[in-house]
PDB file of N, CA and C in Angstrom:
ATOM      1  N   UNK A   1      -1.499   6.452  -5.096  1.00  0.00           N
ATOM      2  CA  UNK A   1      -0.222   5.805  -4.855  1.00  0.00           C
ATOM      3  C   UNK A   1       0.406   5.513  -6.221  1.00  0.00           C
ATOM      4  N   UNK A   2       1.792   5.861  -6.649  1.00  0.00           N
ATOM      5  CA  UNK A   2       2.209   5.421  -7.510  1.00  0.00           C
ATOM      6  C   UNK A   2       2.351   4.416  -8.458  1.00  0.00           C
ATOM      7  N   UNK A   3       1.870   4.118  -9.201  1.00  0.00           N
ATOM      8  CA  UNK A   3       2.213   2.806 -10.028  1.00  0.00           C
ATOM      9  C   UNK A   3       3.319   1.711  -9.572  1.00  0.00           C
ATOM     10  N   UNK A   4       4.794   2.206  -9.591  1.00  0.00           N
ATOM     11  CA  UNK A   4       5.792   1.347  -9.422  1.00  0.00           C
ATOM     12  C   UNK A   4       5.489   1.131  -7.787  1.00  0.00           C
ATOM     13  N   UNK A   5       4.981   1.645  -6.486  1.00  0.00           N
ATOM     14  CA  UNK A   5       4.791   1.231  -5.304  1.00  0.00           C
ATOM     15  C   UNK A   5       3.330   0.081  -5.491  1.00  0.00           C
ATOM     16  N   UNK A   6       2.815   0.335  -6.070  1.00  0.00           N
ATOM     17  CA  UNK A   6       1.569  -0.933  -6.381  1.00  0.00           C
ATOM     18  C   UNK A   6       2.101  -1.942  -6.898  1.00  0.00           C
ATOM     19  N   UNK A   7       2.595  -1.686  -8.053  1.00  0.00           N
ATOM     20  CA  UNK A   7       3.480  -3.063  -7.969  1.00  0.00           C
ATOM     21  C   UNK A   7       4.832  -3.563  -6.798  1.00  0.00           C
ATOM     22  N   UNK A   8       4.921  -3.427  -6.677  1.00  0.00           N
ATOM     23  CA  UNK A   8       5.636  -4.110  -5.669  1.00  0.00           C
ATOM     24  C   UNK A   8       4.881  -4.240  -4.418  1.00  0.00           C
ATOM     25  N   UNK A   9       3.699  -3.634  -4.149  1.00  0.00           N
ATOM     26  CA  UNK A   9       2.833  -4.231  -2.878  1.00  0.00           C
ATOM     27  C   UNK A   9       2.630  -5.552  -3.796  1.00  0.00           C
ATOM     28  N   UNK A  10       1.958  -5.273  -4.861  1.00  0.00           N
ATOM     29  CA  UNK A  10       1.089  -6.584  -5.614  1.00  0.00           C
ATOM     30  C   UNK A  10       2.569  -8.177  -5.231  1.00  0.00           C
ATOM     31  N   UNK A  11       3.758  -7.901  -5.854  1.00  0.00           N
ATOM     32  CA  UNK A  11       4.206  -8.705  -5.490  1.00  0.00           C
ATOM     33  C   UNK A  11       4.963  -9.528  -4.361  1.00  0.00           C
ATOM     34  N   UNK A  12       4.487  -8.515  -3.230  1.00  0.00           N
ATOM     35  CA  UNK A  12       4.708  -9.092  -1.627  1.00  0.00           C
ATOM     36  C   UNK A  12       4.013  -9.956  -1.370  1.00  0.00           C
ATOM     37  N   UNK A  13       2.288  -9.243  -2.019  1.00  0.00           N
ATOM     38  CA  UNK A  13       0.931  -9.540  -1.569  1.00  0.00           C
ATOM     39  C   UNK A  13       0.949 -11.298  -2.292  1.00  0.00           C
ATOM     40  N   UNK A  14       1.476 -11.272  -3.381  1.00  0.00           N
ATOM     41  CA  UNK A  14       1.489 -12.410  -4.051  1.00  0.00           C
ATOM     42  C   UNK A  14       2.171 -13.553  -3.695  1.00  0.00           C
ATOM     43  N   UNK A  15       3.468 -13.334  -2.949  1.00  0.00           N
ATOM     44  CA  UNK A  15       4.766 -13.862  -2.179  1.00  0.00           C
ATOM     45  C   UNK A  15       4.248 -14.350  -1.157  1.00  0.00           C
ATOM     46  N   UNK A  16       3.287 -13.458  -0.207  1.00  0.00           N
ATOM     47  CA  UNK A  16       2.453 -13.762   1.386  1.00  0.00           C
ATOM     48  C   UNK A  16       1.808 -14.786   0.453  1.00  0.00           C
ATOM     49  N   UNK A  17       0.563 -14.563  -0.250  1.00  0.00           N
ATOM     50  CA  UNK A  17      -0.399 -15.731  -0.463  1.00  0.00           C
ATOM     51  C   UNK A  17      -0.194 -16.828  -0.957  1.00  0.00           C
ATOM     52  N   UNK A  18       1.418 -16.698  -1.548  1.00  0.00           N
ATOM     53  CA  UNK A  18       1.538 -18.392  -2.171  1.00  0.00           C
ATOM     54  C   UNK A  18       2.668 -18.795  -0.746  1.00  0.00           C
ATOM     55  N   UNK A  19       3.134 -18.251  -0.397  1.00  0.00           N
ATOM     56  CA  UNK A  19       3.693 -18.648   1.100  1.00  0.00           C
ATOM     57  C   UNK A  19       2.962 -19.901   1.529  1.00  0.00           C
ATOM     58  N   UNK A  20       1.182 -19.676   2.158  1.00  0.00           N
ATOM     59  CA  UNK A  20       0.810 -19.853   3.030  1.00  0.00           C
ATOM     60  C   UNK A  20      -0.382 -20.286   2.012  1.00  0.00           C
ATOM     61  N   UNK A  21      -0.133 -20.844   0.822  1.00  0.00           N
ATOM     62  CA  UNK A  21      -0.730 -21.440  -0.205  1.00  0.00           C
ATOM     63  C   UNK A  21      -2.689 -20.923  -0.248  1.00  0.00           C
ATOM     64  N   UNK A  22      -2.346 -19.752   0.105  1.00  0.00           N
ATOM     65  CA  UNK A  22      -3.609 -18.763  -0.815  1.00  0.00           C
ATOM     66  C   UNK A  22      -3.698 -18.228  -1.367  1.00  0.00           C
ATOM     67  N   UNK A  23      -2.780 -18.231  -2.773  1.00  0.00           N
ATOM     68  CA  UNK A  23      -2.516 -17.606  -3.672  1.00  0.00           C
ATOM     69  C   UNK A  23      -3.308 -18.488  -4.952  1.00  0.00           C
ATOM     70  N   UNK A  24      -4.923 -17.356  -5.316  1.00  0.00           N
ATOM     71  CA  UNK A  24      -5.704 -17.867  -5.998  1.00  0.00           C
ATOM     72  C   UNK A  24      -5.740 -16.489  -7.132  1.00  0.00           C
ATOM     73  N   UNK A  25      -6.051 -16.336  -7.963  1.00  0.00           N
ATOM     74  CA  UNK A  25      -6.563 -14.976  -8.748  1.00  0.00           C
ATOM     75  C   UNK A  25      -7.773 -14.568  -7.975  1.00  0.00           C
ATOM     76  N   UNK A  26      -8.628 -14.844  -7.356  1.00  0.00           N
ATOM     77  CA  UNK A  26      -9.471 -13.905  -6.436  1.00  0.00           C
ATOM     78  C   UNK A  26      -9.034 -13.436  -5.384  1.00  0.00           C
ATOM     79  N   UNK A  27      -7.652 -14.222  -4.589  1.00  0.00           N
ATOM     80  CA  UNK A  27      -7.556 -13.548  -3.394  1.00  0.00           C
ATOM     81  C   UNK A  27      -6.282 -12.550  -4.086  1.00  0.00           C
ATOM     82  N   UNK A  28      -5.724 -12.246  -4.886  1.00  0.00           N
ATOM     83  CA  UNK A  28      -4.731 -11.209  -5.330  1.00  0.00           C
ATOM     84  C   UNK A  28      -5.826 -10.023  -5.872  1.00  0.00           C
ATOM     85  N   UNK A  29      -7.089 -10.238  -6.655  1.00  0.00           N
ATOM     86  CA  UNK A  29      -8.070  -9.274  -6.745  1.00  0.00           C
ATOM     87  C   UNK A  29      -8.503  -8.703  -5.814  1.00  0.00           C
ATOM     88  N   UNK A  30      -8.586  -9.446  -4.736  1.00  0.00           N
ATOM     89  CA  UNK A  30      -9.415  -8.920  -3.524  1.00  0.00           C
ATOM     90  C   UNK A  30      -7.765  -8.130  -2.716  1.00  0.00           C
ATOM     91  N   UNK A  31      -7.444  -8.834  -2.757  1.00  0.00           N
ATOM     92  CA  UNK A  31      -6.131  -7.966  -2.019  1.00  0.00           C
ATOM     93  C   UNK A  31      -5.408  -6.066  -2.887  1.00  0.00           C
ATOM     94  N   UNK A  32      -5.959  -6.737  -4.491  1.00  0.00           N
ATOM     95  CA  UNK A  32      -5.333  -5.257  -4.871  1.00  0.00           C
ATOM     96  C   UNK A  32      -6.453  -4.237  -4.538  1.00  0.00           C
ATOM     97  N   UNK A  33      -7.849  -4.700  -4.286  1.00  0.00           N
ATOM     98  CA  UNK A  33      -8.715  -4.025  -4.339  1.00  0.00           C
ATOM     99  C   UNK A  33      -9.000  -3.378  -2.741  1.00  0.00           C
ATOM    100  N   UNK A  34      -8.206  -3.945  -1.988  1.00  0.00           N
ATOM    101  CA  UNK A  34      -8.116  -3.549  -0.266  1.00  0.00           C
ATOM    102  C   UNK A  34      -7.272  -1.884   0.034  1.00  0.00           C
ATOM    103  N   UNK A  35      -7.258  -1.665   0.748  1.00  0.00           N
ATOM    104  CA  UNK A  35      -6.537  -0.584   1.596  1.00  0.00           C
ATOM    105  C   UNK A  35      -5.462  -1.139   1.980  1.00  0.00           C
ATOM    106  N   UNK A  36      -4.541  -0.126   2.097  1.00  0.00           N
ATOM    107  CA  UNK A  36      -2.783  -0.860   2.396  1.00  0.00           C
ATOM    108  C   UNK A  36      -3.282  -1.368   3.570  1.00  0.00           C
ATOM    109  N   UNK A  37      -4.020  -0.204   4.642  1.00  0.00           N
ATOM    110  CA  UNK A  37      -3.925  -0.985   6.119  1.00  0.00           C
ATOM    111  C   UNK A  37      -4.543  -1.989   6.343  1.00  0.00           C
ATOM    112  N   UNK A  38      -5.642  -2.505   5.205  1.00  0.00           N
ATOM    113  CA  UNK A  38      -6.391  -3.975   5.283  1.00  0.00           C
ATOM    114  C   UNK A  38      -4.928  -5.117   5.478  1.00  0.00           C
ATOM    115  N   UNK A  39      -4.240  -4.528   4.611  1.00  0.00           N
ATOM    116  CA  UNK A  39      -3.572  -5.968   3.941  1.00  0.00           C
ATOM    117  C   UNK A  39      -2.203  -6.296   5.425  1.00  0.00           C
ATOM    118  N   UNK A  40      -2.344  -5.247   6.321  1.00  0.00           N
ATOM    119  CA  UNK A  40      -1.715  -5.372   7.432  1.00  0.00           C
ATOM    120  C   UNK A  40      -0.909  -7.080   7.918  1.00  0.00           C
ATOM    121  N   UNK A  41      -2.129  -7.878   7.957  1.00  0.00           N
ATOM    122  CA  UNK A  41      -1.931  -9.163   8.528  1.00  0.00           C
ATOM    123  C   UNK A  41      -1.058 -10.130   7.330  1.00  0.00           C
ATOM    124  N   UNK A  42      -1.321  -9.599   6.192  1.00  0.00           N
ATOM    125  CA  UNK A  42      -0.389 -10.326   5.170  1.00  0.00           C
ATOM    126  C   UNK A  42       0.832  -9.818   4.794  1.00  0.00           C
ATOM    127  N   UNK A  43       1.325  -8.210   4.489  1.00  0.00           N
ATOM    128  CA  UNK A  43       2.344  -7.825   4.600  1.00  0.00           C
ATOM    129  C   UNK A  43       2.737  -6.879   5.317  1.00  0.00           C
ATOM    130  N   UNK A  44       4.161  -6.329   5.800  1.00  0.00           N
ATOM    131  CA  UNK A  44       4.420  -5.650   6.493  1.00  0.00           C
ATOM    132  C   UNK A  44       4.073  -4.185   5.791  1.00  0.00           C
ATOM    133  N   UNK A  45       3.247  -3.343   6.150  1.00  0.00           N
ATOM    134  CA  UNK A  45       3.209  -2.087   5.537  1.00  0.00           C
ATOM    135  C   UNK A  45       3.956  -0.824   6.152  1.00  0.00           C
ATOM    136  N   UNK A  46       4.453  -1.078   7.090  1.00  0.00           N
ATOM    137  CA  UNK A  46       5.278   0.112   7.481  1.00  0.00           C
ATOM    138  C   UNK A  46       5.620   1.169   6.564  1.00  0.00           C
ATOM    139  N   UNK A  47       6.535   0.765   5.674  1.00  0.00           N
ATOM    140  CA  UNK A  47       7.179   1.569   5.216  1.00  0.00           C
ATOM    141  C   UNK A  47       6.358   2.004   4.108  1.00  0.00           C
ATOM    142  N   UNK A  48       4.891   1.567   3.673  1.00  0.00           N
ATOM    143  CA  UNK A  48       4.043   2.203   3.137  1.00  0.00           C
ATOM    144  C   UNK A  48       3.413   3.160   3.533  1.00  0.00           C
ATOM    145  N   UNK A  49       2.874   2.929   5.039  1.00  0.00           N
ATOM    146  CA  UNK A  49       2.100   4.018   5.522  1.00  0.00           C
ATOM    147  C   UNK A  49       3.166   5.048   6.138  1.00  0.00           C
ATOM    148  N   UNK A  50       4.141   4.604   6.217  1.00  0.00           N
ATOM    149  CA  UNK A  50       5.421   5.865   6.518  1.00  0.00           C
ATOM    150  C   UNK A  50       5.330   7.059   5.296  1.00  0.00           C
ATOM    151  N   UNK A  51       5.303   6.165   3.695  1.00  0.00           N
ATOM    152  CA  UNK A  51       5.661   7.087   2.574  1.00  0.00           C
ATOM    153  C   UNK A  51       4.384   7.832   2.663  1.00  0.00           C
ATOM    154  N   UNK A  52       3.218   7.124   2.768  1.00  0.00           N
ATOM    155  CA  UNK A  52       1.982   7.626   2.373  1.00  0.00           C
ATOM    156  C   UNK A  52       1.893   9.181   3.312  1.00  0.00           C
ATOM    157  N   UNK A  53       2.417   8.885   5.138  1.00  0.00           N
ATOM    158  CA  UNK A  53       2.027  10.062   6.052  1.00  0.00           C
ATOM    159  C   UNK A  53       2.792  11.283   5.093  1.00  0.00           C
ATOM    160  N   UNK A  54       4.399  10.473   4.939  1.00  0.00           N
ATOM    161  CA  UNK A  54       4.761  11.937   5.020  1.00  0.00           C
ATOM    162  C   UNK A  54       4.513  12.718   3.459  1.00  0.00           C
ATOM    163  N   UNK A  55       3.439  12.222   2.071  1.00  0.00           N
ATOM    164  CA  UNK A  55       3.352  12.658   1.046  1.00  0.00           C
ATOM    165  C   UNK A  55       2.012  13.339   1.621  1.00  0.00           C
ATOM    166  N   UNK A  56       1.468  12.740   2.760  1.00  0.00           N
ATOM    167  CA  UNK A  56       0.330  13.717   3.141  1.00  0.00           C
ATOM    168  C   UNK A  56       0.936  14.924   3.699  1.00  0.00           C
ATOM    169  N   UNK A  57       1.823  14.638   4.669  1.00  0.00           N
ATOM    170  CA  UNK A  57       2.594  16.128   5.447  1.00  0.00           C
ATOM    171  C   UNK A  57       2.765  16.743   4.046  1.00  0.00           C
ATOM    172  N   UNK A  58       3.783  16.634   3.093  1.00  0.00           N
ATOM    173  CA  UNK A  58       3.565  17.860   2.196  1.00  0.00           C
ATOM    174  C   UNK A  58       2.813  18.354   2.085  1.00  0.00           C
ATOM    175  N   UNK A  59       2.071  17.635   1.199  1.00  0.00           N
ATOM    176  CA  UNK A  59       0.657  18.316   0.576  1.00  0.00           C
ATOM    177  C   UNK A  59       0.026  19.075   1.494  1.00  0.00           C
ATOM    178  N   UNK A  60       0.003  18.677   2.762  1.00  0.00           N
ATOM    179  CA  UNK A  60      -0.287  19.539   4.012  1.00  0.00           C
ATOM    180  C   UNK A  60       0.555  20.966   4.286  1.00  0.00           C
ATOM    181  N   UNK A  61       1.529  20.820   4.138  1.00  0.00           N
ATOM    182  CA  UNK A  61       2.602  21.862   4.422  1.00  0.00           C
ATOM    183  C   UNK A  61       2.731  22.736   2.656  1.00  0.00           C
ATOM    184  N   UNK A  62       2.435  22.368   1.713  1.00  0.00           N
ATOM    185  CA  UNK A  62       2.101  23.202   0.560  1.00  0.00           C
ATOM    186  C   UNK A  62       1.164  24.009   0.556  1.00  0.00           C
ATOM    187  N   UNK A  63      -0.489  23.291   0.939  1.00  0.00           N
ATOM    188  CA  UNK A  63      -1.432  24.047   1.305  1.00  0.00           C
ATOM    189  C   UNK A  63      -1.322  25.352   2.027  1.00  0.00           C
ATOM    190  N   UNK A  64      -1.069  24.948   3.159  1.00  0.00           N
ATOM    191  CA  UNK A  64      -0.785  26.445   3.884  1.00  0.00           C
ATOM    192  C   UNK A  64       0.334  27.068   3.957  1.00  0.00           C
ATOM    193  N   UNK A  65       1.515  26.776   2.778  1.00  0.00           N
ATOM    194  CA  UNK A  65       2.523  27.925   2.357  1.00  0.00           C
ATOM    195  C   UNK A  65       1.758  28.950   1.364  1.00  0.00           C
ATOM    196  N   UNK A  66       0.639  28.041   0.319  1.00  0.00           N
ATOM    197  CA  UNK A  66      -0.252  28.455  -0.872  1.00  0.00           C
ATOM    198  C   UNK A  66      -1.508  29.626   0.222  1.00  0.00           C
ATOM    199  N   UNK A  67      -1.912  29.223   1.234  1.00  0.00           N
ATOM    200  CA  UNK A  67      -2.562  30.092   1.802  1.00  0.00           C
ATOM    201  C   UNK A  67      -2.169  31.258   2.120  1.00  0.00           C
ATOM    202  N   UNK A  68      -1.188  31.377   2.110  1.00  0.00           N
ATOM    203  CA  UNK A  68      -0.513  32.680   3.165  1.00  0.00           C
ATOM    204  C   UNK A  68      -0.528  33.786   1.976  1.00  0.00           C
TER     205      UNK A  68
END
């Protein structure tokens, strides 16, 4: 995942945990160190796992243009 999309999860992730006053330096470690779909219950990831499917569809749809 891109650099500039990690940061800006990091600072949702950071926004949710001081929200709801669990915003410690272990729980932002443990959160960068999760899977987008872990972090489900703290931020909205939609539009992450949207970018993520369709950079897989390419790479999917490159592969087997490269096969042929």
């Amino acid at each position: 995942m891109p650099d500039l999309i990690q940061e800006e999860i990091k600072a949702k992730v950071i926004a949710a945990l001081t929200e709801c006053g669990e915003c410690t330096p272990e729980n932002v470690e443990r959160a960068k160190s999760s899977k987008i779909y872990d972090l489900d219950d703290l931020i909205d990831i939609k539009e992450y796992v949207r970018r993520m499917e369709e950079e897989q569809r390419k790479k999917t749809e490159q592969k087997r243009g490269n096969g042929r």
